[in-house]
N, C-alpha and C. Protein backbone atom coordinates (compact mmCIF):
# COMPACT_ATOMS: atom_id res chain seq x y z
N UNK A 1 0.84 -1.17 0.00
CA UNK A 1 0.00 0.00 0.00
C UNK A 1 0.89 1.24 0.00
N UNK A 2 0.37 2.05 -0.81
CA UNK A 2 1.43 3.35 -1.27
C UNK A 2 0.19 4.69 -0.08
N UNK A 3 0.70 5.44 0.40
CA UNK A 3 -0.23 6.31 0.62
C UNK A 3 0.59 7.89 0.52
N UNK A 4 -0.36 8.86 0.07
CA UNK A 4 0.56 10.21 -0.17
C UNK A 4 -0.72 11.38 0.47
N UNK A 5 0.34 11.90 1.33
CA UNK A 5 0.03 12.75 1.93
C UNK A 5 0.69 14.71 1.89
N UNK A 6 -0.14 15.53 1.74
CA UNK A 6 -0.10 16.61 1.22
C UNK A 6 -0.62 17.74 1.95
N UNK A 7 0.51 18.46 2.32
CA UNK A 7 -0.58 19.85 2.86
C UNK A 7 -0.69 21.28 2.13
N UNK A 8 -1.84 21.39 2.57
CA UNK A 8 -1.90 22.38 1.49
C UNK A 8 -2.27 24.28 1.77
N UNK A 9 -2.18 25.03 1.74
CA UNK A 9 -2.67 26.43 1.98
C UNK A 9 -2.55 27.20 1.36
N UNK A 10 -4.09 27.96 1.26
CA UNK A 10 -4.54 28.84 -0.16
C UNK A 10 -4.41 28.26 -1.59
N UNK A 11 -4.62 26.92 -1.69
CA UNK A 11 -4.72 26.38 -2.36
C UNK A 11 -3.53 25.76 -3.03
N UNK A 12 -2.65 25.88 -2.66
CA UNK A 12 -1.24 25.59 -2.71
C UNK A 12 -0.50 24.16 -1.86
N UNK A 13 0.25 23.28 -2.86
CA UNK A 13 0.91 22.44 -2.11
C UNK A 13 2.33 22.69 -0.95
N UNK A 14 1.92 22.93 -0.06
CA UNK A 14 3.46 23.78 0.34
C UNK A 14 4.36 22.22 0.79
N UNK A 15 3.47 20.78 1.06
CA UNK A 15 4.78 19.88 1.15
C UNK A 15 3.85 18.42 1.22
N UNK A 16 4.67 17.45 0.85
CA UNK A 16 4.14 16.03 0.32
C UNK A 16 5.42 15.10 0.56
N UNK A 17 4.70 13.27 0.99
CA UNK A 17 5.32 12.37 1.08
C UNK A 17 4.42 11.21 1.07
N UNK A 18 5.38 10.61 0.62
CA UNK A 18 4.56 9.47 0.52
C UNK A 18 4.94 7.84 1.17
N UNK A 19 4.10 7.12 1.61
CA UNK A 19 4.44 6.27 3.01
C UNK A 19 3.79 4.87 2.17
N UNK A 20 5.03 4.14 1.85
CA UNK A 20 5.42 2.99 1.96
C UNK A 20 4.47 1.82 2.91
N UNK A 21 3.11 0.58 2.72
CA UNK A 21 3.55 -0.40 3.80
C UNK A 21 3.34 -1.47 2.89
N UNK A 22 4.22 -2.50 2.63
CA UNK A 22 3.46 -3.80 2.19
C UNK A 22 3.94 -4.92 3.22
N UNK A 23 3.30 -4.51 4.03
CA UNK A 23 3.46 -5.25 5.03
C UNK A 23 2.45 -6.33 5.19
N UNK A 24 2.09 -7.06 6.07
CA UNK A 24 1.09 -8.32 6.26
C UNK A 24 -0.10 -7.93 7.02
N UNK A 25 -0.01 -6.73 7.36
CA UNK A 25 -1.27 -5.98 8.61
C UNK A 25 -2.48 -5.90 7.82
N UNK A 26 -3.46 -5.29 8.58
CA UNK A 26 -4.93 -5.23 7.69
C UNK A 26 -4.80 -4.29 7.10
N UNK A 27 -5.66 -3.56 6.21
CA UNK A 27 -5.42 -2.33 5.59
C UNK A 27 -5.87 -0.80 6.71
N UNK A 28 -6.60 -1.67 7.48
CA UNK A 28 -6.89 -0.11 8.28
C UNK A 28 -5.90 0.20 9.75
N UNK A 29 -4.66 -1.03 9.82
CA UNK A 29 -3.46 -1.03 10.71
C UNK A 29 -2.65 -0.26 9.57
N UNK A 30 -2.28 -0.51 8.30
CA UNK A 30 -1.47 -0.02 7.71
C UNK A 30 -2.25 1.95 7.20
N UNK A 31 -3.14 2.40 7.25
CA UNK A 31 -3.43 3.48 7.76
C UNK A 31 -2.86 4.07 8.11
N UNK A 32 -3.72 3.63 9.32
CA UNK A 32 -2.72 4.54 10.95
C UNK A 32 -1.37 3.83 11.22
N UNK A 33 -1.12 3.12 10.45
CA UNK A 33 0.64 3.59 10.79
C UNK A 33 1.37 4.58 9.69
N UNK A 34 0.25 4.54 8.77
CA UNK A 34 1.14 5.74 7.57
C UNK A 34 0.72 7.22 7.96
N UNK A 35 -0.61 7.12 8.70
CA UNK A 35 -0.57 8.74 9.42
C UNK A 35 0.40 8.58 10.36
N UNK A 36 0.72 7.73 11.41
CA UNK A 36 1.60 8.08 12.25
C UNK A 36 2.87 8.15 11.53
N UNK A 37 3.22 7.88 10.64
CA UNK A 37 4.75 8.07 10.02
C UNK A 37 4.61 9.41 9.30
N UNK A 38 3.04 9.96 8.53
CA UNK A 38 2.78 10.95 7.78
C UNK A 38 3.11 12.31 9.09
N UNK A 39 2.53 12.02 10.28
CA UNK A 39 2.77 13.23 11.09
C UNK A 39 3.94 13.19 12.24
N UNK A 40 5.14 12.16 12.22
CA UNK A 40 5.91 11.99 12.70
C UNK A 40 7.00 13.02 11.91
N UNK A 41 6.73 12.67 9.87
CA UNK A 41 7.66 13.36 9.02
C UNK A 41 7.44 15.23 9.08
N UNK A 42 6.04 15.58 9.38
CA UNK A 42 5.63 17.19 9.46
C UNK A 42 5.42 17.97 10.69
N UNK A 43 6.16 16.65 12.16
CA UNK A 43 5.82 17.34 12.77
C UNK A 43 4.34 17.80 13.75
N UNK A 44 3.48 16.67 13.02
CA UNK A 44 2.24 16.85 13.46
C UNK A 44 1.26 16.33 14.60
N UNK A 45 0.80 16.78 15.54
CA UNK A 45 -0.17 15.99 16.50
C UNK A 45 -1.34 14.88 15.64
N UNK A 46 -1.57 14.02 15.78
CA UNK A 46 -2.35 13.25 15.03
C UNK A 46 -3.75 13.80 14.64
N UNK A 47 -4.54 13.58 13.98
CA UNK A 47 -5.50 14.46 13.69
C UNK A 47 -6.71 13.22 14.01
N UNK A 48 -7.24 13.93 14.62
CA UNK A 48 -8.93 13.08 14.84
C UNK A 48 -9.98 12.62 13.76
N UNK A 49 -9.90 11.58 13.48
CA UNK A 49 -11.31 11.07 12.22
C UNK A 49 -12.29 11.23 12.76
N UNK A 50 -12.47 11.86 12.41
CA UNK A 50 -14.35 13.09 12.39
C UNK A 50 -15.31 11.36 11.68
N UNK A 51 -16.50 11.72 11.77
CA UNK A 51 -17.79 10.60 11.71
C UNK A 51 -17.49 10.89 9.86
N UNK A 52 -17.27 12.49 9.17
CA UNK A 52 -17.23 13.31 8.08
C UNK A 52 -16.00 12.49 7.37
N UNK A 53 -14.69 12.61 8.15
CA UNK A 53 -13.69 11.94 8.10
C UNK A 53 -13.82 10.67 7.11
N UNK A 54 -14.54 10.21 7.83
CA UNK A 54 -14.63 8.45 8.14
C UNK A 54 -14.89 8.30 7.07
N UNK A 55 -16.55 8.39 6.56
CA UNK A 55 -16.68 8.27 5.30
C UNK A 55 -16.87 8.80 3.93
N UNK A 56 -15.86 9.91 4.41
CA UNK A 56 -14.90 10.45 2.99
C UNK A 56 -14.24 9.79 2.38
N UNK A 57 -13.46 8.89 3.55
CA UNK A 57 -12.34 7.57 3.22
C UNK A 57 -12.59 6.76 2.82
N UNK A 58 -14.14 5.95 3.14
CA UNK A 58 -14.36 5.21 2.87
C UNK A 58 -15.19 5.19 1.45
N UNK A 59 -15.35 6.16 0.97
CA UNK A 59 -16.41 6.80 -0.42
C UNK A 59 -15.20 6.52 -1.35
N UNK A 60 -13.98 7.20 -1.46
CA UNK A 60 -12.72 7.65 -1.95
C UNK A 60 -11.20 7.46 -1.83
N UNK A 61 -11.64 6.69 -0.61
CA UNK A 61 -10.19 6.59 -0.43
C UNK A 61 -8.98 7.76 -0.35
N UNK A 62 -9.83 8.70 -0.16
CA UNK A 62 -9.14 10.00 0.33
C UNK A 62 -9.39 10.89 1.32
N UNK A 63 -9.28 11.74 2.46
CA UNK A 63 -9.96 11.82 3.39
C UNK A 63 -8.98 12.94 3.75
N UNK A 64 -9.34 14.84 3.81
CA UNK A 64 -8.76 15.67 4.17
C UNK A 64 -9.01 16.05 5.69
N UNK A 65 -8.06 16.69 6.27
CA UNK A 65 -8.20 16.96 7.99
C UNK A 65 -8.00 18.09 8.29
N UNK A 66 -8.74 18.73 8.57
CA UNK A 66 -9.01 20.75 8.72
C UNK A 66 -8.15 20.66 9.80
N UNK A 67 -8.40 21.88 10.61
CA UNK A 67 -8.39 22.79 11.96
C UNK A 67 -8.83 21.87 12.78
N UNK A 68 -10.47 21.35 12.48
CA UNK A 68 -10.98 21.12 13.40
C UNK A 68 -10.89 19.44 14.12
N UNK A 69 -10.15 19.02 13.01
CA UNK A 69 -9.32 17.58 13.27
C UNK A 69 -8.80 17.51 13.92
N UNK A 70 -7.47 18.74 14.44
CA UNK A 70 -6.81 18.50 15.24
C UNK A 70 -6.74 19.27 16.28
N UNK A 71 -5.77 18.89 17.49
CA UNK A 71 -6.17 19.68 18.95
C UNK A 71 -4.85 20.85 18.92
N UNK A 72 -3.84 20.76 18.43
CA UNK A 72 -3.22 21.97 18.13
C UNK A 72 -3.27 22.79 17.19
N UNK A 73 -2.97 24.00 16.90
CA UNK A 73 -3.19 24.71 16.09
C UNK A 73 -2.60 24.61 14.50
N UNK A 74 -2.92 24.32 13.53
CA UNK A 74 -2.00 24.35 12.42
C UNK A 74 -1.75 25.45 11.39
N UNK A 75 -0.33 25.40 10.89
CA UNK A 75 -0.05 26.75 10.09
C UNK A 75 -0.40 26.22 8.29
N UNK A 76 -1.58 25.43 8.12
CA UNK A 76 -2.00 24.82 6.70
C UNK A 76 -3.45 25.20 6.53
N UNK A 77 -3.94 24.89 5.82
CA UNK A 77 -5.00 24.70 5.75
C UNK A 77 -5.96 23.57 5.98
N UNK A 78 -5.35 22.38 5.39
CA UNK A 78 -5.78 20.84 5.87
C UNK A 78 -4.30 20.13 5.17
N UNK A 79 -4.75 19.21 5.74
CA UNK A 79 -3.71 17.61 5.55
C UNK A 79 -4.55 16.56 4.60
N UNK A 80 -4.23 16.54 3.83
CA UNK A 80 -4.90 15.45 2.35
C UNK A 80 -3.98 14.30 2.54
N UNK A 81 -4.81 13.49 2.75
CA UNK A 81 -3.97 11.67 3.20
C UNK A 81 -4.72 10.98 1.88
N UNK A 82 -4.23 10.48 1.09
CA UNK A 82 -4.74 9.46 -0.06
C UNK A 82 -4.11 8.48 -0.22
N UNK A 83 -5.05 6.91 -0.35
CA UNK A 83 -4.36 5.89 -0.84
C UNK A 83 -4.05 6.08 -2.07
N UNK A 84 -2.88 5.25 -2.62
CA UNK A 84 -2.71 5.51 -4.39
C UNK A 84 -2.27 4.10 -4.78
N UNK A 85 -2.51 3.73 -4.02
CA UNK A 85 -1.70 2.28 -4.15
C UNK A 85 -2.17 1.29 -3.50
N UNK A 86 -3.32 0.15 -3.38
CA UNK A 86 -3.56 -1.03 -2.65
C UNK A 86 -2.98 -1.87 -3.12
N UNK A 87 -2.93 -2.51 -1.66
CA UNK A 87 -2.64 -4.27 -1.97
C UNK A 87 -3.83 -5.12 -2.03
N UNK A 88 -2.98 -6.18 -3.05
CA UNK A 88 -4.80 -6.99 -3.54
C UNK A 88 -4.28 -8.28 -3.32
């Protein structure tokens, strides 16, 4: 599973990476370990999956995280987490 993550403000990419797992875990362990590696690399408090969250992700497989995601303040606009890559 490839996942790429992007933040963005005023409509602008100001920084992106992308997180590696093909590992043997389920797909929703390999997730949250690519947000935790996604906000380990920016610096970030983890961001809360909103109910909104949830099934954005699950519609798309893409799922953005405002302000109101997280409990510290951020200097972005949101955090765009997308799979681009499953394992089958």
């Amino acid at each position: 599973m490839r996942i790429w993550a992007r933040e963005f403000k005023s409509n602008r990419m100001l920084r992106d990476t992308v997180v590696e797992d093909f590992s043997d875990e389920t797909r929703t362990h390999k997730i949250f370990n690519a947000l935790d590696e996604i906000c380990h690399q920016f610096d970030l408090s983890k961001p809360i999956w909103l109910e909104s969250c949830i099934a954005d992700f699950k519609r798309t497989a893409k799922v953005r995280f405002y302000q109101d995601s997280f409990i510290d303040q951020i200097e972005f606009d949101y955090l765009e987490v997308q799979v681009i890559e499953e394992d089958y």
